[in-house]
PDB file of N, CA and C in Angstrom:
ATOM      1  N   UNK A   1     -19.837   7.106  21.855  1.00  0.00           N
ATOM      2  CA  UNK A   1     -20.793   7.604  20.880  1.00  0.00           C
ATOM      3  C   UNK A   1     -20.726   6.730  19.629  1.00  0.00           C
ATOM      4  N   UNK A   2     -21.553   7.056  18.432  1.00  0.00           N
ATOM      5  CA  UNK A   2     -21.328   6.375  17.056  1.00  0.00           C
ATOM      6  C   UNK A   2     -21.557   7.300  16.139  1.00  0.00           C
ATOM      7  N   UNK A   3     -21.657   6.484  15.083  1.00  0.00           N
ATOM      8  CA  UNK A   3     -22.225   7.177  13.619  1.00  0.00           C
ATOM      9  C   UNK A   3     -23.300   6.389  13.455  1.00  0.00           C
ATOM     10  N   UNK A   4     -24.304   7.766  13.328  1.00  0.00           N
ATOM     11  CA  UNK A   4     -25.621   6.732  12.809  1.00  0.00           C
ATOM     12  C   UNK A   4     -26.323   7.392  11.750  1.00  0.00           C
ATOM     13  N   UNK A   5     -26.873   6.741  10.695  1.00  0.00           N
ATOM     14  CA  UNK A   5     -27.880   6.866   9.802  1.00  0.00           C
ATOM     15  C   UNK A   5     -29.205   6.696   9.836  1.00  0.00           C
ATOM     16  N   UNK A   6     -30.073   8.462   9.744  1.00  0.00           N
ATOM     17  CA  UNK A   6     -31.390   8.620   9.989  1.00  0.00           C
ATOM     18  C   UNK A   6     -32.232   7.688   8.680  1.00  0.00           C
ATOM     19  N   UNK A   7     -33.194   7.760   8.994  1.00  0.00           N
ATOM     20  CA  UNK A   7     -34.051   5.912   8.357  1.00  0.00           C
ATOM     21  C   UNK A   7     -33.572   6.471   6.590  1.00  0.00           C
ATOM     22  N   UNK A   8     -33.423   7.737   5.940  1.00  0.00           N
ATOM     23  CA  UNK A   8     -33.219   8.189   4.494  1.00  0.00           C
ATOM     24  C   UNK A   8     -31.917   7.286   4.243  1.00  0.00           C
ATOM     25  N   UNK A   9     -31.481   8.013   4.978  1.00  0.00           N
ATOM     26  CA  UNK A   9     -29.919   7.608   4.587  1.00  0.00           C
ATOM     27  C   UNK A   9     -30.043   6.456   4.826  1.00  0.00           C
ATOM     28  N   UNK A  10     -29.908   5.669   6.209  1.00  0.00           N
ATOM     29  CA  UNK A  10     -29.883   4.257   5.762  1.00  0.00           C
ATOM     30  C   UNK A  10     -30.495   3.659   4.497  1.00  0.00           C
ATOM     31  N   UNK A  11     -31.994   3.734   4.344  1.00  0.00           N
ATOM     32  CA  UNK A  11     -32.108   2.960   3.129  1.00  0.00           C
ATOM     33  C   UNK A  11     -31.672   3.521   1.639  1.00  0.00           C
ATOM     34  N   UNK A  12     -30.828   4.928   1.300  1.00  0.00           N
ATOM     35  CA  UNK A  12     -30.155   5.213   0.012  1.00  0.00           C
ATOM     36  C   UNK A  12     -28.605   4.289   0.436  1.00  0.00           C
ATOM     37  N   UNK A  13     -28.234   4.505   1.468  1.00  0.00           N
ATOM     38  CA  UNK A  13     -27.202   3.603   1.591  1.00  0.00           C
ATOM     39  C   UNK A  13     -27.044   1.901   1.213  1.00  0.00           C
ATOM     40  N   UNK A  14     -28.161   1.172   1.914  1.00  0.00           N
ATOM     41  CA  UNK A  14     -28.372  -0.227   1.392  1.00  0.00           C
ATOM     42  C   UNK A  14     -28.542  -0.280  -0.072  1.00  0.00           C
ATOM     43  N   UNK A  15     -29.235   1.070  -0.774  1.00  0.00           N
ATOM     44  CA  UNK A  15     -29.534   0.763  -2.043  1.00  0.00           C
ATOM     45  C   UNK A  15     -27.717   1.167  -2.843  1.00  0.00           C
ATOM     46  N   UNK A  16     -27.075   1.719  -2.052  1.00  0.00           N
ATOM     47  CA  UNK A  16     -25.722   1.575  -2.918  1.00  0.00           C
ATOM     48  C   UNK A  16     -25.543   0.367  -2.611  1.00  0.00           C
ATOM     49  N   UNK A  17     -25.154   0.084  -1.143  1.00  0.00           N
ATOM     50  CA  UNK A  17     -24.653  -1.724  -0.641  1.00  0.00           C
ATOM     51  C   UNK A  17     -24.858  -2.195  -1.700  1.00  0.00           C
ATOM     52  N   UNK A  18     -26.409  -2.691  -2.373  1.00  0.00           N
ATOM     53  CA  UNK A  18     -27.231  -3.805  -2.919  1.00  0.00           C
ATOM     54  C   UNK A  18     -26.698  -3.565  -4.346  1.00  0.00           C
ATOM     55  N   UNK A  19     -25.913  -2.596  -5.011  1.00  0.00           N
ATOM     56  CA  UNK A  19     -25.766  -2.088  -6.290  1.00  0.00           C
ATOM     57  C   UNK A  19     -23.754  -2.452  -6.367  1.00  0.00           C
ATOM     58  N   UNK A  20     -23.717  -2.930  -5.433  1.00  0.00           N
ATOM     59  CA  UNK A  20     -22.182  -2.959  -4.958  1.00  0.00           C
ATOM     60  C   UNK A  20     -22.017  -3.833  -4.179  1.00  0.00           C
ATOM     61  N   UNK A  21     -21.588  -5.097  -4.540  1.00  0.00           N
ATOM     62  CA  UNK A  21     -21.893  -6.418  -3.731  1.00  0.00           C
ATOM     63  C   UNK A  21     -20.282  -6.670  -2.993  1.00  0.00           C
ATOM     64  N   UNK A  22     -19.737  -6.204  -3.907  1.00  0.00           N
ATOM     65  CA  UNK A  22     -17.798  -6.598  -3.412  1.00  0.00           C
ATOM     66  C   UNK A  22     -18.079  -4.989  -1.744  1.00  0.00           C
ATOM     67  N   UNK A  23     -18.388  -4.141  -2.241  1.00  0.00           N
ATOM     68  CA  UNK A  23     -18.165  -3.016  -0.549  1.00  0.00           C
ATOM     69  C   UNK A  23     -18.818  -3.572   0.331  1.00  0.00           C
ATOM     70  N   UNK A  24     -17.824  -3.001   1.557  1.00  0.00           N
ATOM     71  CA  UNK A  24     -17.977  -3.776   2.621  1.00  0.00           C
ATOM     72  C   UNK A  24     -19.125  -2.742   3.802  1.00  0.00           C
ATOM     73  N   UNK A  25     -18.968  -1.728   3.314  1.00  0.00           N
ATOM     74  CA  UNK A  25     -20.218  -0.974   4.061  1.00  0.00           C
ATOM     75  C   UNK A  25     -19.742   0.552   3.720  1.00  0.00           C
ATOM     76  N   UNK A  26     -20.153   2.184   4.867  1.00  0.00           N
ATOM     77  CA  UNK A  26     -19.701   2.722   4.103  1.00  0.00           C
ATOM     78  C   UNK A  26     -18.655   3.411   4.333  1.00  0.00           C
ATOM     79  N   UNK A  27     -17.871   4.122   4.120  1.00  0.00           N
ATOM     80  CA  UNK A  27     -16.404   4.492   4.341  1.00  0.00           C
ATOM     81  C   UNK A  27     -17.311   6.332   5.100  1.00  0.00           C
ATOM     82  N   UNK A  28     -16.666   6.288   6.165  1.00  0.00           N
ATOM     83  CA  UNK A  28     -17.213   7.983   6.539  1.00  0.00           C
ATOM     84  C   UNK A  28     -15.689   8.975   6.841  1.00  0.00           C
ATOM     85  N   UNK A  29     -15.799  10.054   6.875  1.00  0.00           N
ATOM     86  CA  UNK A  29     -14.689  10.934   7.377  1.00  0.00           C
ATOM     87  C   UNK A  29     -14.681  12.483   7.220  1.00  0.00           C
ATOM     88  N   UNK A  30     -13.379  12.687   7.199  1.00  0.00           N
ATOM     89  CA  UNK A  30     -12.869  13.792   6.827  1.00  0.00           C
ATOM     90  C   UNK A  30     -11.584  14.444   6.143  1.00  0.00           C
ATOM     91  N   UNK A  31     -11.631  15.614   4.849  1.00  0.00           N
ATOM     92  CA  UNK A  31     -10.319  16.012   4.629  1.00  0.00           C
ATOM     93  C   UNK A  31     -10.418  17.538   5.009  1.00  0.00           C
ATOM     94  N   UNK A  32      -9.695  17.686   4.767  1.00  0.00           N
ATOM     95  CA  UNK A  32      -8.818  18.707   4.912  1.00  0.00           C
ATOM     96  C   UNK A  32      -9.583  19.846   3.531  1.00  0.00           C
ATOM     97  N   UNK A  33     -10.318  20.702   3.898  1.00  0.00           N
ATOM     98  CA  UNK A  33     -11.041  21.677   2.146  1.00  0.00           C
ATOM     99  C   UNK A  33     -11.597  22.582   2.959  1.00  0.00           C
ATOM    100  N   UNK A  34     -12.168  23.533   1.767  1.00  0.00           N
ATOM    101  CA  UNK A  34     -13.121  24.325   1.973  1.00  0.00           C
ATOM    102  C   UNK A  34     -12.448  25.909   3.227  1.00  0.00           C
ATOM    103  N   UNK A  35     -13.100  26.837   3.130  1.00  0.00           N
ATOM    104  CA  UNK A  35     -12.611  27.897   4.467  1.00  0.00           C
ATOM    105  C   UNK A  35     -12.756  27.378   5.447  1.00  0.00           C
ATOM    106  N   UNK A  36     -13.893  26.431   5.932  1.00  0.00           N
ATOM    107  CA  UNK A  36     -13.438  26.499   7.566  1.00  0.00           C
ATOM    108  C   UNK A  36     -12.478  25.206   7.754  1.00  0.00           C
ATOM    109  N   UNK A  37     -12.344  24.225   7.376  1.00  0.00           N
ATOM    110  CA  UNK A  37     -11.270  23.532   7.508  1.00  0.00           C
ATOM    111  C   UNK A  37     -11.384  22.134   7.467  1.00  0.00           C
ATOM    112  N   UNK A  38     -12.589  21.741   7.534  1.00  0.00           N
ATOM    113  CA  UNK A  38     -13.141  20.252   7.407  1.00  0.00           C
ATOM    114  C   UNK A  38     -13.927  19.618   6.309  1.00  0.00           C
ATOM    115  N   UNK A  39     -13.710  19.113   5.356  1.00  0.00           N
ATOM    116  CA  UNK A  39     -15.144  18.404   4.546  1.00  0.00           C
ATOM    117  C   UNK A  39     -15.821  17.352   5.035  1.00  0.00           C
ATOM    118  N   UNK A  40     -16.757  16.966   4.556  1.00  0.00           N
ATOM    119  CA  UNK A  40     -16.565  15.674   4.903  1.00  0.00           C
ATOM    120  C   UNK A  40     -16.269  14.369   3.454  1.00  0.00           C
ATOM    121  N   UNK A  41     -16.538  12.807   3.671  1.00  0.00           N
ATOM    122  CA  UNK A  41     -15.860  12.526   2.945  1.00  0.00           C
ATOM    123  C   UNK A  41     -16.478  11.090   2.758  1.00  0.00           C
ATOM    124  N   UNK A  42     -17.511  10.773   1.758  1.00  0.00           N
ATOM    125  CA  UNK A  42     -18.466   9.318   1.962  1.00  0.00           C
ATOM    126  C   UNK A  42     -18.177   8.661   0.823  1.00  0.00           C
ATOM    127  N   UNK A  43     -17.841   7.448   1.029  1.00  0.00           N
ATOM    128  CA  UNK A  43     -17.753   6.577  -0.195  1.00  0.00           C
ATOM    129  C   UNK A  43     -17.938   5.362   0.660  1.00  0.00           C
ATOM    130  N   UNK A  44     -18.129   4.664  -0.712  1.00  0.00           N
ATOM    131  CA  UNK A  44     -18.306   3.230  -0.412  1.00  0.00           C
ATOM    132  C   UNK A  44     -16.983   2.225   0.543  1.00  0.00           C
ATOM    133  N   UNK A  45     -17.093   1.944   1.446  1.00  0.00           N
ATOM    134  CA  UNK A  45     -15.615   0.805   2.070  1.00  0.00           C
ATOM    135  C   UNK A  45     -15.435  -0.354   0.950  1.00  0.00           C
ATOM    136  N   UNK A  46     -14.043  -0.504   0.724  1.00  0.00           N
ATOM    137  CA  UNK A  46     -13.935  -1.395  -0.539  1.00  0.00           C
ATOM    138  C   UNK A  46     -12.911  -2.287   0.584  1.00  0.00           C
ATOM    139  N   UNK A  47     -12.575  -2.231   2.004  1.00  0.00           N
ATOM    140  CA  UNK A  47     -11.527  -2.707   2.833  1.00  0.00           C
ATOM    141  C   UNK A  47     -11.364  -1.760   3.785  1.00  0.00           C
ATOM    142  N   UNK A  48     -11.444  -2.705   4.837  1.00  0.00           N
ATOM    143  CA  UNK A  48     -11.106  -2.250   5.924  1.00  0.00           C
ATOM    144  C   UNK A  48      -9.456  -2.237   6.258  1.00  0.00           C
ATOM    145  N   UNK A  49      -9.363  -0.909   7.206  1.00  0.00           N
ATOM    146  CA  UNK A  49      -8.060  -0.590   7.130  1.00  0.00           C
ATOM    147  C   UNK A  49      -7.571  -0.578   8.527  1.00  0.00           C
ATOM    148  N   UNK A  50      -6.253  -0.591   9.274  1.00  0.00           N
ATOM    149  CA  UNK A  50      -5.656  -0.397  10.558  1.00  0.00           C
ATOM    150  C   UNK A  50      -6.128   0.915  10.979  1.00  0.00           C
ATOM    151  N   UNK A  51      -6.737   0.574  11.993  1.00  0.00           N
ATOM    152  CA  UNK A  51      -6.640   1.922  12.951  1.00  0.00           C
ATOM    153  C   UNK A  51      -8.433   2.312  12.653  1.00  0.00           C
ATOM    154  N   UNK A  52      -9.461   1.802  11.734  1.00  0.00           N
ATOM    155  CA  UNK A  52     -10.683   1.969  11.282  1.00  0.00           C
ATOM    156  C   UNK A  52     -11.236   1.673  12.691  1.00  0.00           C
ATOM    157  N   UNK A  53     -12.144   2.125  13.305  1.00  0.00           N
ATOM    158  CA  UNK A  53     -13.389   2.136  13.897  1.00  0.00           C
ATOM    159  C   UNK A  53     -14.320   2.015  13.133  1.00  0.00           C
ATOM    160  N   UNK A  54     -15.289   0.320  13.314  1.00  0.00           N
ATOM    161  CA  UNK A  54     -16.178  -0.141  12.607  1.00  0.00           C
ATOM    162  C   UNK A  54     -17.747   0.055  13.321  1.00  0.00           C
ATOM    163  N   UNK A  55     -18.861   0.712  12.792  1.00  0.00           N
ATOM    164  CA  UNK A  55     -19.984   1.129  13.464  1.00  0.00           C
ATOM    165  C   UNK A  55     -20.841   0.108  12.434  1.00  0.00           C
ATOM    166  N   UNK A  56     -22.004  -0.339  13.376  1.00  0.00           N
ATOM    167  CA  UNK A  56     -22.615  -0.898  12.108  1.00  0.00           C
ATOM    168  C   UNK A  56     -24.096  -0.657  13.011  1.00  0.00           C
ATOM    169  N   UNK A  57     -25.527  -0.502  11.734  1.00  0.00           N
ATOM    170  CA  UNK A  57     -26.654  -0.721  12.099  1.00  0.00           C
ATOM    171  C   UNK A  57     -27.342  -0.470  11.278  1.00  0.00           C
ATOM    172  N   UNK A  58     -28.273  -1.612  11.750  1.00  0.00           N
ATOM    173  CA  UNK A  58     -29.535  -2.281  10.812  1.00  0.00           C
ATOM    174  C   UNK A  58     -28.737  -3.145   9.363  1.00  0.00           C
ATOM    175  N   UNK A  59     -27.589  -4.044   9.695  1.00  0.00           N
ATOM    176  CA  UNK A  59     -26.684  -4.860   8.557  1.00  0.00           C
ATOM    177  C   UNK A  59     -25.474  -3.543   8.022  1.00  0.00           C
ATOM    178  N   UNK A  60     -25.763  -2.496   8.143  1.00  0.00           N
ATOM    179  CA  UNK A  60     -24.814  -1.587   7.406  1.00  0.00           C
ATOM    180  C   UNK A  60     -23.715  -1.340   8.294  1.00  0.00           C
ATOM    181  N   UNK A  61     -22.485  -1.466   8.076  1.00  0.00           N
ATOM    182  CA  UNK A  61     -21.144  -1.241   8.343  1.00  0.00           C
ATOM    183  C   UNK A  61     -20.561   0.099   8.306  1.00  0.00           C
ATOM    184  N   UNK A  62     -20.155   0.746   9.149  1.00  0.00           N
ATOM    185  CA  UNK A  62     -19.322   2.272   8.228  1.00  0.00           C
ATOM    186  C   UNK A  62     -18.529   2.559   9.724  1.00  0.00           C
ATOM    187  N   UNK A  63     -17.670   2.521   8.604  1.00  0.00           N
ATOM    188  CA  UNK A  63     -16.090   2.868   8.918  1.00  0.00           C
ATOM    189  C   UNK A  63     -15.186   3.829   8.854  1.00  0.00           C
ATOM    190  N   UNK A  64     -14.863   3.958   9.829  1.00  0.00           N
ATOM    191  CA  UNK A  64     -14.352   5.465   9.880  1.00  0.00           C
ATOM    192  C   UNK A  64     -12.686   5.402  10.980  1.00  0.00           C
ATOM    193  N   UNK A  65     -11.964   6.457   9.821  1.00  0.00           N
ATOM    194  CA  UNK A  65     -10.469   6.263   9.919  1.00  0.00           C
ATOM    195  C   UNK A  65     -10.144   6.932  11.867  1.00  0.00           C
ATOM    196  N   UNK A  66      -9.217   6.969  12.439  1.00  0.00           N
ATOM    197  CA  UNK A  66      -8.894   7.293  13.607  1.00  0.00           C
ATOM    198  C   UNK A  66      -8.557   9.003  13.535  1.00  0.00           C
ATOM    199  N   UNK A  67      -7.872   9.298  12.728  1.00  0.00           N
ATOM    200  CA  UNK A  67      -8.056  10.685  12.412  1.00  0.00           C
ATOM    201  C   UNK A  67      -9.210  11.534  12.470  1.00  0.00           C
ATOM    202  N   UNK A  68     -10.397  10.746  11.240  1.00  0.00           N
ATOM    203  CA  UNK A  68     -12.009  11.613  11.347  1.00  0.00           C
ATOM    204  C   UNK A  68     -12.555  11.012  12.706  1.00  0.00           C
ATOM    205  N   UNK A  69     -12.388  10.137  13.186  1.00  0.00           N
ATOM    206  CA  UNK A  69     -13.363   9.943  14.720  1.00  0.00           C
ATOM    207  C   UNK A  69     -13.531  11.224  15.678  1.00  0.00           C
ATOM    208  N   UNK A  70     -12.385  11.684  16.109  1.00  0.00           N
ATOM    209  CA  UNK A  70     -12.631  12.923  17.158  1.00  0.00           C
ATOM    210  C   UNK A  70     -13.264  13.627  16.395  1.00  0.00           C
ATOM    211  N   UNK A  71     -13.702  14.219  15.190  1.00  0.00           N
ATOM    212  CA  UNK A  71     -14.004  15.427  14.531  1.00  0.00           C
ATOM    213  C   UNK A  71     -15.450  15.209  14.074  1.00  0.00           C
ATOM    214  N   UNK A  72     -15.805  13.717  14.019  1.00  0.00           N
ATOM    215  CA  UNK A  72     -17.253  12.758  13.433  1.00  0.00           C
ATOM    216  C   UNK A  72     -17.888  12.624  14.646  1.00  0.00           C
ATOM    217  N   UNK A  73     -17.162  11.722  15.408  1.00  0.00           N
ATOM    218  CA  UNK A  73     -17.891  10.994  16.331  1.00  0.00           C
ATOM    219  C   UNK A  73     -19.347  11.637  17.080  1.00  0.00           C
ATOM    220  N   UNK A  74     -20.651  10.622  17.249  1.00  0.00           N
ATOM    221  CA  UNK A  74     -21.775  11.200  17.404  1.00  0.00           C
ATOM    222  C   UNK A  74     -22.813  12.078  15.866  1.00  0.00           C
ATOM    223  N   UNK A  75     -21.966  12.068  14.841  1.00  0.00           N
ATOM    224  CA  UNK A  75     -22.859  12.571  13.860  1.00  0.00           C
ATOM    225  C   UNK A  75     -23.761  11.727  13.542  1.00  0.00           C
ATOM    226  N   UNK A  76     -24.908  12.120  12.841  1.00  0.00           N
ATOM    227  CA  UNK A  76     -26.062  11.692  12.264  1.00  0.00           C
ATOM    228  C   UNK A  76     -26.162  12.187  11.086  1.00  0.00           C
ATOM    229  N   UNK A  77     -25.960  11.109   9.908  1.00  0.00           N
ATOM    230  CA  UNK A  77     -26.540  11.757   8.414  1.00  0.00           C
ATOM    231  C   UNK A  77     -27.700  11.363   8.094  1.00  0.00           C
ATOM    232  N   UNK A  78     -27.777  11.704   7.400  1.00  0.00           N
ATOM    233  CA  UNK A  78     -29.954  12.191   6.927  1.00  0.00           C
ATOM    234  C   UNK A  78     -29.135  12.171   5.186  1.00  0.00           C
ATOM    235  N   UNK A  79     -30.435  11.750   4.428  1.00  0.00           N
ATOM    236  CA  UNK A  79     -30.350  11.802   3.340  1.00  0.00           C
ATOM    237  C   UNK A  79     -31.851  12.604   2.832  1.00  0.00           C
ATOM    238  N   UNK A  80     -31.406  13.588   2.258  1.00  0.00           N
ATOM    239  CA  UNK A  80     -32.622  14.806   1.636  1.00  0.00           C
ATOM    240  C   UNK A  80     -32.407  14.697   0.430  1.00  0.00           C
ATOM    241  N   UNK A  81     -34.140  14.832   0.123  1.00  0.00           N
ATOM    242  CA  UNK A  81     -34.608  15.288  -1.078  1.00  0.00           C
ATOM    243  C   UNK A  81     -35.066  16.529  -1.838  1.00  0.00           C
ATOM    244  N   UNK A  82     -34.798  17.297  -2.185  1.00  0.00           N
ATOM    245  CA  UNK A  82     -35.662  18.714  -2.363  1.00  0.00           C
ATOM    246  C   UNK A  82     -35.562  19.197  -3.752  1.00  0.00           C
ATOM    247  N   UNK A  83     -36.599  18.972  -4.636  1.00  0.00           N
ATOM    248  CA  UNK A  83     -37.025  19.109  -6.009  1.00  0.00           C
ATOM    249  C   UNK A  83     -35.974  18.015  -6.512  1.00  0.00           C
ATOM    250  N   UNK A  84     -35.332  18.699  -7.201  1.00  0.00           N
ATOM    251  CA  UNK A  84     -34.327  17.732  -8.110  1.00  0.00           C
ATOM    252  C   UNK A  84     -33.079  17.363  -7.794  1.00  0.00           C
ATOM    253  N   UNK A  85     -32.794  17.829  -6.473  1.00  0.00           N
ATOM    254  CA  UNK A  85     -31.554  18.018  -5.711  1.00  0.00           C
ATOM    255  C   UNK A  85     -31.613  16.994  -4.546  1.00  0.00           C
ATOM    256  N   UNK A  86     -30.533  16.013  -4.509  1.00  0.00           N
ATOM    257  CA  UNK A  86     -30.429  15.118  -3.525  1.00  0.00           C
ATOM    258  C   UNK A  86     -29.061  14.957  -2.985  1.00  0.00           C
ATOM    259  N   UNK A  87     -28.792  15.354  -1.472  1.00  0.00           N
ATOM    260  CA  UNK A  87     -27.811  14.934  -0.735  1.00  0.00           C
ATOM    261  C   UNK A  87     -27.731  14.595   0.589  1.00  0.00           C
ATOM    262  N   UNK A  88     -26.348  13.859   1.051  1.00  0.00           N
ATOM    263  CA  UNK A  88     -26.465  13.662   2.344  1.00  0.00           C
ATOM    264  C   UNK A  88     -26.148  14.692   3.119  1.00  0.00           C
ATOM    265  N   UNK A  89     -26.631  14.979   4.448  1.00  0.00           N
ATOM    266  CA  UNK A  89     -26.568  16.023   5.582  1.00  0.00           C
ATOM    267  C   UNK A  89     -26.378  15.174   6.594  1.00  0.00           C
ATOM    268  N   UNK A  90     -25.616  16.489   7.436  1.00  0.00           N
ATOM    269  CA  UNK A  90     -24.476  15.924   9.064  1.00  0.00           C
ATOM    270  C   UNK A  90     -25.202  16.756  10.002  1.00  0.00           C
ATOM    271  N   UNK A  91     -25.787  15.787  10.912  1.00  0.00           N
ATOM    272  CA  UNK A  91     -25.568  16.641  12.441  1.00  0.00           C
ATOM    273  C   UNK A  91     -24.893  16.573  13.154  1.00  0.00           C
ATOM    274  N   UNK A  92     -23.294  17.189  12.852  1.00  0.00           N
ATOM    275  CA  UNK A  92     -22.124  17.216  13.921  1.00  0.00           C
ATOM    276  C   UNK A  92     -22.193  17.942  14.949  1.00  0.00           C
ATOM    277  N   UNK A  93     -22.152  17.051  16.357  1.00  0.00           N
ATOM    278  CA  UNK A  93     -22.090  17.752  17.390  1.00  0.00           C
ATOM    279  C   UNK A  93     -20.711  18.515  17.577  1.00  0.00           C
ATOM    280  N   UNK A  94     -19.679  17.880  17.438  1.00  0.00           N
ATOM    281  CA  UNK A  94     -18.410  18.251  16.798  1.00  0.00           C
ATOM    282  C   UNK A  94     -18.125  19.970  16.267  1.00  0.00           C
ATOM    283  N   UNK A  95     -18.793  19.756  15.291  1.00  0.00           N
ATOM    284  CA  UNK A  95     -18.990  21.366  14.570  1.00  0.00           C
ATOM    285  C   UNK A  95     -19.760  22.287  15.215  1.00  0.00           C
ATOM    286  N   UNK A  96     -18.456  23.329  15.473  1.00  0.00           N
ATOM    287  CA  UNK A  96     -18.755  24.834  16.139  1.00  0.00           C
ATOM    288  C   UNK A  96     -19.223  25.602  14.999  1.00  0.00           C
ATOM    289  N   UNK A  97     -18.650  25.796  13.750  1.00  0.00           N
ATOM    290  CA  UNK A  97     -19.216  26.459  12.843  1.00  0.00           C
ATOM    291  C   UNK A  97     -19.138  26.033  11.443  1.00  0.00           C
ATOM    292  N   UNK A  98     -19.537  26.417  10.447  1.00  0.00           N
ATOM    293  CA  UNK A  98     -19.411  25.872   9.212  1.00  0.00           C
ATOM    294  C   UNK A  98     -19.488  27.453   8.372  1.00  0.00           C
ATOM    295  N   UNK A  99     -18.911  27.066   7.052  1.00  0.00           N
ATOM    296  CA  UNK A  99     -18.519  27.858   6.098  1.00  0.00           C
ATOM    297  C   UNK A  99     -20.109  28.784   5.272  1.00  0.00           C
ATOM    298  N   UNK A 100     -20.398  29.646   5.145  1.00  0.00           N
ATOM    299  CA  UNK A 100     -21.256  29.982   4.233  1.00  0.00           C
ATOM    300  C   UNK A 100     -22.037  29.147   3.247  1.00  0.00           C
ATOM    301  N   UNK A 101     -20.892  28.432   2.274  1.00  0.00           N
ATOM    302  CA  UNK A 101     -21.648  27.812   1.069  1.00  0.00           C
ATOM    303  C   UNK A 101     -21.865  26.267   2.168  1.00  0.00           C
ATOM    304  N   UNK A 102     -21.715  26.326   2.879  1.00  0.00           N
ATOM    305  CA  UNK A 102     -21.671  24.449   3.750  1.00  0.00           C
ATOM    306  C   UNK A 102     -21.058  23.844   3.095  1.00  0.00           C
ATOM    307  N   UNK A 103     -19.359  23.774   2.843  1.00  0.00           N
ATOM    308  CA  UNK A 103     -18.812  22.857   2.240  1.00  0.00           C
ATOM    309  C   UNK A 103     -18.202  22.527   2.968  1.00  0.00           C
ATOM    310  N   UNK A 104     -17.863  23.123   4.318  1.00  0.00           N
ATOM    311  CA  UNK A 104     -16.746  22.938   5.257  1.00  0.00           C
ATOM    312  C   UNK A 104     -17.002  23.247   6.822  1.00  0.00           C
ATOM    313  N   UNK A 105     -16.400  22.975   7.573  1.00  0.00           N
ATOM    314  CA  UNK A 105     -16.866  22.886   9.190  1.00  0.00           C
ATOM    315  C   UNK A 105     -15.172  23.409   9.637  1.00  0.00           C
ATOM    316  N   UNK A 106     -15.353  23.718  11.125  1.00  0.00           N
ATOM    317  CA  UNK A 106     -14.694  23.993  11.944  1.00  0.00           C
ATOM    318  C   UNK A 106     -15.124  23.161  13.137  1.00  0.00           C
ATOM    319  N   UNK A 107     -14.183  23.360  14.092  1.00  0.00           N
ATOM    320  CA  UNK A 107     -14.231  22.448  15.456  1.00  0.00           C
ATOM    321  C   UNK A 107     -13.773  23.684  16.798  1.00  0.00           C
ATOM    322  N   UNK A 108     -13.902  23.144  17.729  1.00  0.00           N
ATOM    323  CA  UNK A 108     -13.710  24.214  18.760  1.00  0.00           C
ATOM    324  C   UNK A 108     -12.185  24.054  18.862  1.00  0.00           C
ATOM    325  N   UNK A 109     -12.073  22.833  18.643  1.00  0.00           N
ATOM    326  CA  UNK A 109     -10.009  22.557  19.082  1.00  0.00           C
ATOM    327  C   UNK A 109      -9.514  23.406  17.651  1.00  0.00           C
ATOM    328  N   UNK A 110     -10.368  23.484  16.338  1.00  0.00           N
ATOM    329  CA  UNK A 110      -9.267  24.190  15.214  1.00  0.00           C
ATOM    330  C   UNK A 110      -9.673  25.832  15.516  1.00  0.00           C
ATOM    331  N   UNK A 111     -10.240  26.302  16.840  1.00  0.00           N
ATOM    332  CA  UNK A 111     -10.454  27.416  16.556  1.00  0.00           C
ATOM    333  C   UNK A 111      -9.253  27.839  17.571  1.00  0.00           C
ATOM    334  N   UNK A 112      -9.378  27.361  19.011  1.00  0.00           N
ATOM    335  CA  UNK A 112      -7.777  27.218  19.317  1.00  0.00           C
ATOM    336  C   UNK A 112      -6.410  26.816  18.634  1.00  0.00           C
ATOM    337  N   UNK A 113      -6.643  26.063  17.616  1.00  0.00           N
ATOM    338  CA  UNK A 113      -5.296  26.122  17.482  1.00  0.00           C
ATOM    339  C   UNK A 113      -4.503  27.217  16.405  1.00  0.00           C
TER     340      UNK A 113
END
């Protein structure tokens, strides 16, 4: 599978790239927040690291640690607009459920464990 960016997101993404010439593409993942147990976690790649799985398309790079892969892998972010409010959104196949306010996800393996 990969990580891919729906046509929004890709081009708000190039427009960070293009605003940020030293990053190397974009950093994707996950910590540890929120009630159900997952955030997620986007910044710019300033270096690639051991153990990174590198996805790239249409020139954009994003990289993602070995830890967030099983819990990412196959998402799609979208970048939305709605009135004055702008963020990125996940379609994790991954995620069994997510938290009320959507700050956080669950997985079927953290519901077993």
């Amino acid at each position: 599978m990969a990580i891919t960016l729906a046509p929004a997101a890709l081009e708000r993404v190039k427009g960070y790239l293009a605003s940020s010439p030293a990053a190397l593409g974009l950093r994707f993942g996950v910590n540890r927040t929120g009630c159900s147990g997952w955030g997620y976690a986007v910044d710019l790649a300033r270096d690639e690291r051991p153990g990174d799985t590198v996805f790239e398309q249409d020139g954009v790079r994003i990289f993602v640690d070995a830890d967030s892969l099983p819990l990412v892998d196959g998402t799609e972010m979208d970048f939305l607009k709605q009135g004055l409010n702008e963020q990125f959104t996940f379609s994790n196949p991954k995620a069994a459920a997510a938290c009320g306010c959507g700050e956080s996800f669950t997985t079927d393996a953290d519901k077993v464990a």
